[in-house]
N, C-alpha and C. Protein backbone atom coordinates (compact mmCIF):
# COMPACT_ATOMS: atom_id res chain seq x y z
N UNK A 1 26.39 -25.15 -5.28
CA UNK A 1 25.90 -24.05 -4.44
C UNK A 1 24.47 -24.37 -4.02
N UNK A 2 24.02 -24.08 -2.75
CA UNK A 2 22.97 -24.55 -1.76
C UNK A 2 21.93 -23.25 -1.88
N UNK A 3 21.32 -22.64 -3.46
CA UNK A 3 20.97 -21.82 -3.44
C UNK A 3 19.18 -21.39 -2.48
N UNK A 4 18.52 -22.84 -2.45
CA UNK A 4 17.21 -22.80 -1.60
C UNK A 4 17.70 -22.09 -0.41
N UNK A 5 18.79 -22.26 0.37
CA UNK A 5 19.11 -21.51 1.33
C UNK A 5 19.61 -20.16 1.52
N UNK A 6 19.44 -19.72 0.62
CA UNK A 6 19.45 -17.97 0.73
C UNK A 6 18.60 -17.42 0.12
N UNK A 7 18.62 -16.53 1.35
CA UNK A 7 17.22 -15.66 0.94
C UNK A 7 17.14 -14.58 -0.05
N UNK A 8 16.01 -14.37 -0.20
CA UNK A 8 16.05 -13.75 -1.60
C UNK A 8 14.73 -12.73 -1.53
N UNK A 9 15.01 -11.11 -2.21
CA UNK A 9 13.70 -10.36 -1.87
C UNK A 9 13.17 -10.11 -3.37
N UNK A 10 11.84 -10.42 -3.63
CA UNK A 10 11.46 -9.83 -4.94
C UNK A 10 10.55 -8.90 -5.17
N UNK A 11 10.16 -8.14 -6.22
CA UNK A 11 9.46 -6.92 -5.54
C UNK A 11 8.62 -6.77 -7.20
N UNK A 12 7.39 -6.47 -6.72
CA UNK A 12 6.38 -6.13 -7.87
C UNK A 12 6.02 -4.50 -7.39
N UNK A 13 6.24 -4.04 -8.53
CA UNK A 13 5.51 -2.53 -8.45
C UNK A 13 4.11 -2.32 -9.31
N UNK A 14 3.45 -1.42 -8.42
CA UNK A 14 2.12 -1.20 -9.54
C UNK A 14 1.73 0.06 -9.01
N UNK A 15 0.48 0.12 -9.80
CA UNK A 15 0.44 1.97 -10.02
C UNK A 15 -1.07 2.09 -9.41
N UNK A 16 -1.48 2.68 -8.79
CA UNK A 16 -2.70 3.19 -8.69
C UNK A 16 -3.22 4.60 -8.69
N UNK A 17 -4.45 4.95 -8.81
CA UNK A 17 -4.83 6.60 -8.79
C UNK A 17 -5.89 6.29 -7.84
N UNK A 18 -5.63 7.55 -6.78
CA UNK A 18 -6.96 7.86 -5.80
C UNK A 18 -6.95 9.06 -5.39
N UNK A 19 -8.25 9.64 -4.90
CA UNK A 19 -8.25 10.84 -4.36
C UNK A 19 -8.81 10.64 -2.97
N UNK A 20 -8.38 11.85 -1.99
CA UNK A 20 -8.54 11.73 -0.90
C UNK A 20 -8.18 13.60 0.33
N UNK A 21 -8.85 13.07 1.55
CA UNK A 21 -8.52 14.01 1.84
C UNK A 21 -8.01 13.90 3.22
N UNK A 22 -6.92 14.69 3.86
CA UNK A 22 -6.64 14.22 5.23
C UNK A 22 -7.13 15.52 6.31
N UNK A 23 -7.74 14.88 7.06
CA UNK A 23 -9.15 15.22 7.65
C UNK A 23 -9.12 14.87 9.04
N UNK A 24 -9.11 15.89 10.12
CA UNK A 24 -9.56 14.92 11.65
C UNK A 24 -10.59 15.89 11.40
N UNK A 25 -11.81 14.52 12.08
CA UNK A 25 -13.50 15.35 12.06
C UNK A 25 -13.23 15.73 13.69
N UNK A 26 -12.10 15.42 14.66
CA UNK A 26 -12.48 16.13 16.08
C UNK A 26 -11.87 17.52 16.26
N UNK A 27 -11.00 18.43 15.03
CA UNK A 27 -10.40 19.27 15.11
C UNK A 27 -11.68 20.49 14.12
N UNK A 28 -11.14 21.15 14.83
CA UNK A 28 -12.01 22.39 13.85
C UNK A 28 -11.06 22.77 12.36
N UNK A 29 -11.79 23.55 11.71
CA UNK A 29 -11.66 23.72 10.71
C UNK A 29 -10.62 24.32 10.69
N UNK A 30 -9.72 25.55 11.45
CA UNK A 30 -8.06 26.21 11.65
C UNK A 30 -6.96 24.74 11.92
N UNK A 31 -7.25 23.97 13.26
CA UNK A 31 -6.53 23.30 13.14
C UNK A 31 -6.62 22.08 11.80
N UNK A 32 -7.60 22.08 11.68
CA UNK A 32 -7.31 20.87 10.25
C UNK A 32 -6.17 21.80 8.80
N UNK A 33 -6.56 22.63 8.78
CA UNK A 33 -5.63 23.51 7.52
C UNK A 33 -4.41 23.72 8.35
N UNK A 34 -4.21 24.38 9.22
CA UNK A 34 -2.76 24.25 10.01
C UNK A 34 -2.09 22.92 9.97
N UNK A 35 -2.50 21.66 10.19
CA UNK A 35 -2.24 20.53 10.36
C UNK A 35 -1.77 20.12 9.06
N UNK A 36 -2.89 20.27 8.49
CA UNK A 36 -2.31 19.29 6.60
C UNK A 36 -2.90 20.16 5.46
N UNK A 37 -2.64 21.35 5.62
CA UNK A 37 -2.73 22.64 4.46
C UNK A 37 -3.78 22.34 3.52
N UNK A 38 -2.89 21.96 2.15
CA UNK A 38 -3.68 22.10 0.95
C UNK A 38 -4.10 20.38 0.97
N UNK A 39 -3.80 19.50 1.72
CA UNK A 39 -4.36 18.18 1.61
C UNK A 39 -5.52 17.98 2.57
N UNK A 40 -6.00 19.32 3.45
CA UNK A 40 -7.17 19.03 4.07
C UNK A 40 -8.44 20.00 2.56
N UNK A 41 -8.05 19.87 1.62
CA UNK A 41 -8.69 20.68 0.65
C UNK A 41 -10.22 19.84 0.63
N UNK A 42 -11.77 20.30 0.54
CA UNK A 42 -12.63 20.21 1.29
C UNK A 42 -13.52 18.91 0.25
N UNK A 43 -12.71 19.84 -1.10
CA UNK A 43 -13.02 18.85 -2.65
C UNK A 43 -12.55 17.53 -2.95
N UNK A 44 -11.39 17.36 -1.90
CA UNK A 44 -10.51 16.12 -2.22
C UNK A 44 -9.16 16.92 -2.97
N UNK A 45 -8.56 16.38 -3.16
CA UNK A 45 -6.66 16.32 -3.84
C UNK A 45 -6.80 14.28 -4.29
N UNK A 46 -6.01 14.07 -5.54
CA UNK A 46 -5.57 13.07 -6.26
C UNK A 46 -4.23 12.81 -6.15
N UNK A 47 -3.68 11.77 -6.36
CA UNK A 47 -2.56 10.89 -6.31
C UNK A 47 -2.38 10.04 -7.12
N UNK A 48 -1.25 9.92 -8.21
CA UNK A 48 -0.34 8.90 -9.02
C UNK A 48 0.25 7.67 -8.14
N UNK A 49 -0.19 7.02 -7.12
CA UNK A 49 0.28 6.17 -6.32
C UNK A 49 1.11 5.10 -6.94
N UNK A 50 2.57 5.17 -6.57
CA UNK A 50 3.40 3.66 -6.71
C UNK A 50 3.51 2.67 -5.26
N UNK A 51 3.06 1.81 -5.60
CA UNK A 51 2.79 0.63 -4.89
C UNK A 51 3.69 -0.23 -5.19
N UNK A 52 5.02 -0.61 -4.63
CA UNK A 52 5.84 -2.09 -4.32
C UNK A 52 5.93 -2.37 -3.53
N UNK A 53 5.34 -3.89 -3.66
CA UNK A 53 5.46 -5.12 -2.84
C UNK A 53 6.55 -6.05 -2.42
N UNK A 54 7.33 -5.49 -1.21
CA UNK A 54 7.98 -6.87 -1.27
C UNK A 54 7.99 -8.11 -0.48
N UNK A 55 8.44 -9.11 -1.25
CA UNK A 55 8.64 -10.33 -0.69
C UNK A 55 9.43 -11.39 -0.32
N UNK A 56 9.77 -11.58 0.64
CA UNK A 56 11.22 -12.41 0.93
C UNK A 56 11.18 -13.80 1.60
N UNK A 57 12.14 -14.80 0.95
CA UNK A 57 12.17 -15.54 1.64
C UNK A 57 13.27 -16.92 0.52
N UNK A 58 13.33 -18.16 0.91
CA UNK A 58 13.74 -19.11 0.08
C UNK A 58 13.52 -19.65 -1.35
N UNK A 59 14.22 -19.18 -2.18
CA UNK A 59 13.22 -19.51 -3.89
C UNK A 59 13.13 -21.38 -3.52
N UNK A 60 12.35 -21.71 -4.03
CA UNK A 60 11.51 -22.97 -4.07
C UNK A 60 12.65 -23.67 -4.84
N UNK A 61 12.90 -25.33 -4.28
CA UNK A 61 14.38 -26.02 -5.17
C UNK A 61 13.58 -26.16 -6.74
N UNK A 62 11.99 -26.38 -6.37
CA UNK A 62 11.81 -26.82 -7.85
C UNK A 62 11.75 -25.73 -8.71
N UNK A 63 11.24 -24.46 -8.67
CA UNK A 63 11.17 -23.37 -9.59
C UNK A 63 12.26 -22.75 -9.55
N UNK A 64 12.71 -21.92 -8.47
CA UNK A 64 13.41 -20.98 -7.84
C UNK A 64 12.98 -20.20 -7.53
N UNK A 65 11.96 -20.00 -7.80
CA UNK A 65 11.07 -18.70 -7.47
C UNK A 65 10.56 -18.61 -5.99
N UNK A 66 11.07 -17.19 -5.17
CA UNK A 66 10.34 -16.80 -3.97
C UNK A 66 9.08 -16.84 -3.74
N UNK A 67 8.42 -16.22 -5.07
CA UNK A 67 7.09 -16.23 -5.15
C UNK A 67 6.93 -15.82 -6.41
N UNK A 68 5.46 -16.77 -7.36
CA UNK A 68 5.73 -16.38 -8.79
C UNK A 68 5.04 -14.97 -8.65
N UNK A 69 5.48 -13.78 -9.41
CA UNK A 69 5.69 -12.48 -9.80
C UNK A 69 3.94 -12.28 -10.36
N UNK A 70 3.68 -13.38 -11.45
CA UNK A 70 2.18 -13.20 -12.31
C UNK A 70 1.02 -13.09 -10.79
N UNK A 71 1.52 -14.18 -9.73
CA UNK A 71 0.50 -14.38 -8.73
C UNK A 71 0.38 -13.36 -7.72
N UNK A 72 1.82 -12.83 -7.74
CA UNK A 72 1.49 -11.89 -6.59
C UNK A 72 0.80 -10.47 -7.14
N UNK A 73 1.01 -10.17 -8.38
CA UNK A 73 0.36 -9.15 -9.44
C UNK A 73 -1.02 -9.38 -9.14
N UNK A 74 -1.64 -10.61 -9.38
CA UNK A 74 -2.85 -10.82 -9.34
C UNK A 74 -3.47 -11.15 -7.62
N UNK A 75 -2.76 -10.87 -6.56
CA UNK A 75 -3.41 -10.74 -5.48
C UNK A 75 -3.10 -9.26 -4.56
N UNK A 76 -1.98 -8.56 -5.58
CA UNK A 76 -2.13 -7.18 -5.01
C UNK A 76 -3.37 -6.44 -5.84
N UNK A 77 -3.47 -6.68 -6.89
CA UNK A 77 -5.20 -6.21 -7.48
C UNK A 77 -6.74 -6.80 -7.50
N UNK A 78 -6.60 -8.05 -6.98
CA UNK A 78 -7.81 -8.71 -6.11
C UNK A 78 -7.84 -7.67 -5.02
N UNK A 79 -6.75 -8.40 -3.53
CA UNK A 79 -7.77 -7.82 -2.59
C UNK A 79 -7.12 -6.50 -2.03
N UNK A 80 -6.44 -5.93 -2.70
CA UNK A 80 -6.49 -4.14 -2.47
C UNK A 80 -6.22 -2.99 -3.68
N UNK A 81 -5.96 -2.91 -4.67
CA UNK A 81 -5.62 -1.75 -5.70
C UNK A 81 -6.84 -1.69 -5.88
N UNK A 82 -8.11 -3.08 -6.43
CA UNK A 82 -9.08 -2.82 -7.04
C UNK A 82 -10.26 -2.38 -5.90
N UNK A 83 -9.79 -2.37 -4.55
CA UNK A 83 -11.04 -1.67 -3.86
C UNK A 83 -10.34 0.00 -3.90
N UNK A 84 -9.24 0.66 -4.32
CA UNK A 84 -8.73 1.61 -4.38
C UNK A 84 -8.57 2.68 -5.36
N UNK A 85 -8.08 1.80 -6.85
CA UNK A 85 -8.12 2.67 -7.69
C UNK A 85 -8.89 3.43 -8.30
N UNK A 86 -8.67 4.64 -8.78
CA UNK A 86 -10.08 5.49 -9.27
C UNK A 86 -11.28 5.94 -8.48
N UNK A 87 -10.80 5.54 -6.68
CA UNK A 87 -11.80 5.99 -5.84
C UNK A 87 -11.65 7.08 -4.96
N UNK A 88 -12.20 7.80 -4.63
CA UNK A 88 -12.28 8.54 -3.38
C UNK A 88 -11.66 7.79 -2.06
N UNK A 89 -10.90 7.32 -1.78
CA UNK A 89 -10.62 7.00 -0.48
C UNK A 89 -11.46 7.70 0.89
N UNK A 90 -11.75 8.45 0.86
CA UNK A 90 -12.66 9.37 2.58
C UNK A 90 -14.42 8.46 2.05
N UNK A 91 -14.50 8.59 0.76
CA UNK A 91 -15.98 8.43 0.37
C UNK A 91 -16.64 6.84 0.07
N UNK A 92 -15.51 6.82 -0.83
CA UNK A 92 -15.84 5.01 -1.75
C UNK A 92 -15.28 3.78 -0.82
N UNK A 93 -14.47 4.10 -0.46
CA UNK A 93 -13.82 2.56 0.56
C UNK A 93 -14.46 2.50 2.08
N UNK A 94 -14.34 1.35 2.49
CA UNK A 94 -14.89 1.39 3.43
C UNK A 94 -13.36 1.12 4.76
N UNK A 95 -12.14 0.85 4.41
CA UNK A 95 -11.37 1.00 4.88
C UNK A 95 -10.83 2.37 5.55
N UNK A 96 -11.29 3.10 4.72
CA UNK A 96 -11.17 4.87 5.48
C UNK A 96 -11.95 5.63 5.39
N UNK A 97 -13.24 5.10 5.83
CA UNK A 97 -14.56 5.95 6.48
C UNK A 97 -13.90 6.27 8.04
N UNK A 98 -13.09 5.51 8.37
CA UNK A 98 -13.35 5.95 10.18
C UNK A 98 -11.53 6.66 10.00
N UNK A 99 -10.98 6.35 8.71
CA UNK A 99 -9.04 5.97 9.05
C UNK A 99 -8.63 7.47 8.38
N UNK A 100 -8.17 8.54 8.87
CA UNK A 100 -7.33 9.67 7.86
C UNK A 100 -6.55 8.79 6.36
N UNK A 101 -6.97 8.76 5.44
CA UNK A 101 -5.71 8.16 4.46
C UNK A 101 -4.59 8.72 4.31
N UNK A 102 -3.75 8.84 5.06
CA UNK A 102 -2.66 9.57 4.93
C UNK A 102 -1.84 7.98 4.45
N UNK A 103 -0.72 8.37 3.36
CA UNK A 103 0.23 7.35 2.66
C UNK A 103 0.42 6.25 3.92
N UNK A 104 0.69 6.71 5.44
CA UNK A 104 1.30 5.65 6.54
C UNK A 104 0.10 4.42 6.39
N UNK A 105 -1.31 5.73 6.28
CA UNK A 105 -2.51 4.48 7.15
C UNK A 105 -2.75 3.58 5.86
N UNK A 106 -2.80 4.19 4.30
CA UNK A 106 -2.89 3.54 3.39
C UNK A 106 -1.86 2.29 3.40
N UNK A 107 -0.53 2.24 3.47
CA UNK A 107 0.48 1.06 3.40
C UNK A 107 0.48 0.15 4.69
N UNK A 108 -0.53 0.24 5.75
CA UNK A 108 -0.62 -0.42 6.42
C UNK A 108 -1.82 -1.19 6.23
N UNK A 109 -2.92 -0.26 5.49
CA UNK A 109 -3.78 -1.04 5.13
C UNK A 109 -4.02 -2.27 4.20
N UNK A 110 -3.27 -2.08 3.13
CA UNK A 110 -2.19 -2.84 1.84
C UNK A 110 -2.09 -4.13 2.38
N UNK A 111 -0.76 -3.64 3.61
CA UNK A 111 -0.63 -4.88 4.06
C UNK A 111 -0.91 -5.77 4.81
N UNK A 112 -2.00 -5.08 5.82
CA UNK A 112 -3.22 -6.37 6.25
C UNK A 112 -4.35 -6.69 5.88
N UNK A 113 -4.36 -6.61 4.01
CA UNK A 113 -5.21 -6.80 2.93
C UNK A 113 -3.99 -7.97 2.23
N UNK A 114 -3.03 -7.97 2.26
CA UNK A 114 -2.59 -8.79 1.62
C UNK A 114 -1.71 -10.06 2.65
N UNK A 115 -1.31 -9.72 3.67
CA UNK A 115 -0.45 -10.48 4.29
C UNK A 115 -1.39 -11.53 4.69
N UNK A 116 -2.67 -12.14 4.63
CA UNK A 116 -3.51 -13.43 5.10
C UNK A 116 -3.31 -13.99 3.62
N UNK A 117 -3.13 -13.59 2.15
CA UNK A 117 -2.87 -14.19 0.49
C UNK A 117 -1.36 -14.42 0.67
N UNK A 118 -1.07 -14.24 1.32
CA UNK A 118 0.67 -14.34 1.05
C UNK A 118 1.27 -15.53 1.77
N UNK A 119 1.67 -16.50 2.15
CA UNK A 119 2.44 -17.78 2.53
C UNK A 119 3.52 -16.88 3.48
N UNK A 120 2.98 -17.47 5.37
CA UNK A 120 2.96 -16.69 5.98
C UNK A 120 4.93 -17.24 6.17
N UNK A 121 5.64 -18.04 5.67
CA UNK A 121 6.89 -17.93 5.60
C UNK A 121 7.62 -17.12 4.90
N UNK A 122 7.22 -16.40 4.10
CA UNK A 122 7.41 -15.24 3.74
C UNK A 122 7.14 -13.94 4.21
N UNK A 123 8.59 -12.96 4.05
CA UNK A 123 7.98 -12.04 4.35
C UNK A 123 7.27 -10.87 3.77
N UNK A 124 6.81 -10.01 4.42
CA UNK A 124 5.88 -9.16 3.17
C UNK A 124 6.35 -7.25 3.99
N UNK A 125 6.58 -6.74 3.15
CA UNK A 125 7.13 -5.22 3.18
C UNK A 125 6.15 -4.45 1.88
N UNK A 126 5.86 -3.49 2.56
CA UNK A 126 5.04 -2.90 1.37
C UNK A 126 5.73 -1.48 1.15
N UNK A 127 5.84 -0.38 0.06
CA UNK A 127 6.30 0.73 0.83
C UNK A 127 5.66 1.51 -1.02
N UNK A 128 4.99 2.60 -0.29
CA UNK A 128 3.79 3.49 -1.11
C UNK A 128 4.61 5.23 -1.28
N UNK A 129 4.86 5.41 -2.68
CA UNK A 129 5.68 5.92 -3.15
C UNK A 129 3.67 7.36 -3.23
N UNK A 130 3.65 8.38 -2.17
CA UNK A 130 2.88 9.22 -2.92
C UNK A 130 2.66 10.31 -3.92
N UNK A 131 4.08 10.48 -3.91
CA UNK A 131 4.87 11.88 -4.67
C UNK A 131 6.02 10.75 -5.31
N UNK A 132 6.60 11.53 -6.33
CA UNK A 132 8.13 11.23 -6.47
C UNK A 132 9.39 10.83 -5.05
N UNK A 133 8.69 11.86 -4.12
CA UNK A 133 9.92 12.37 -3.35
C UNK A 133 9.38 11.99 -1.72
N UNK A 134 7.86 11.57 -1.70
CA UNK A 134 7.40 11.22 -0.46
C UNK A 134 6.88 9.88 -0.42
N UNK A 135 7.22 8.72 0.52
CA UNK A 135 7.65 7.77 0.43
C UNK A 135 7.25 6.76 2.17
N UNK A 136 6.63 5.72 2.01
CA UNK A 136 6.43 5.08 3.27
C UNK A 136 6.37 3.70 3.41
N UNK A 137 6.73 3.25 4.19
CA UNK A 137 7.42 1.85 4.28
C UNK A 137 6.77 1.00 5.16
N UNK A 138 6.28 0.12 5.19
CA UNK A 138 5.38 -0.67 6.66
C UNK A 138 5.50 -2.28 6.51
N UNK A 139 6.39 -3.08 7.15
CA UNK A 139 6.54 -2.36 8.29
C UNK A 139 7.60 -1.74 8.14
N UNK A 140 8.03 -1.20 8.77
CA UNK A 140 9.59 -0.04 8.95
C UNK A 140 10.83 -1.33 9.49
């Protein structure tokens, strides 16, 4: 069996915590609470963030591996969990001083923080779990 030739998706999950608030500074203060209720809250709101990464493509004839699992662990917390976790997202990052963090803009951000570390024959899917039950995928 010709297994280098099928593709194969592998997926690292990890956890982060941030707080944040979703915010347009061109709307007044009715439409911002109409818009995003208790997440335009003025103090910030926090998040249990699940973060999986995936990655697809040919496992290697010599390992088998798509991509080793330890490395991609260690370049989803280089260059994005660790500018994220435990921060204020609106305040501490500089990725969403100008960006609403809403879960979409966060998993897009993820992944053009990680897709220049990643071996561009591969592909890369990110998708940011903010709730149990609310959920976003990029690309789609």
């Amino acid at each position: 069996m010709n297994l280098e030739r099928k593709k194969v998706a592998v997926f690292r999950k990890e956890h982060f915590n941030a707080a944040h608030r979703l915010h347009n500074p061109n709307w007044d203060d009715a439409t911002n609470t109409a818009v995003f209720g208790k997440c335009n809250n003025p103090n910030y709101h926090g998040h249990n963030y699940e973060l999986i990464v995936q990655v697809t493509g040919y496992p290697d004839p010599q390992t088998g591996y798509v991509m080793d699992m330890k490395v991609l662990s260690d370049l989803i917390w280089e260059h994005a969990l660790n500018l994220f976790d435990h921060k204020n997202l609106n305040e501490d990052t500089t990725a969403f001083k100008h960006l609403n963090p809403t879960a979409e803009n966060i998993a897009v951000v993820i992944y053009d923080l990680l897709r220049p570390q990643i071996d561009a024959a591969l592909d890369l899917k990110i998708r940011l779990y903010e709730t149990e039950r609310n959920f976003v995928e990029y690309p789609a």
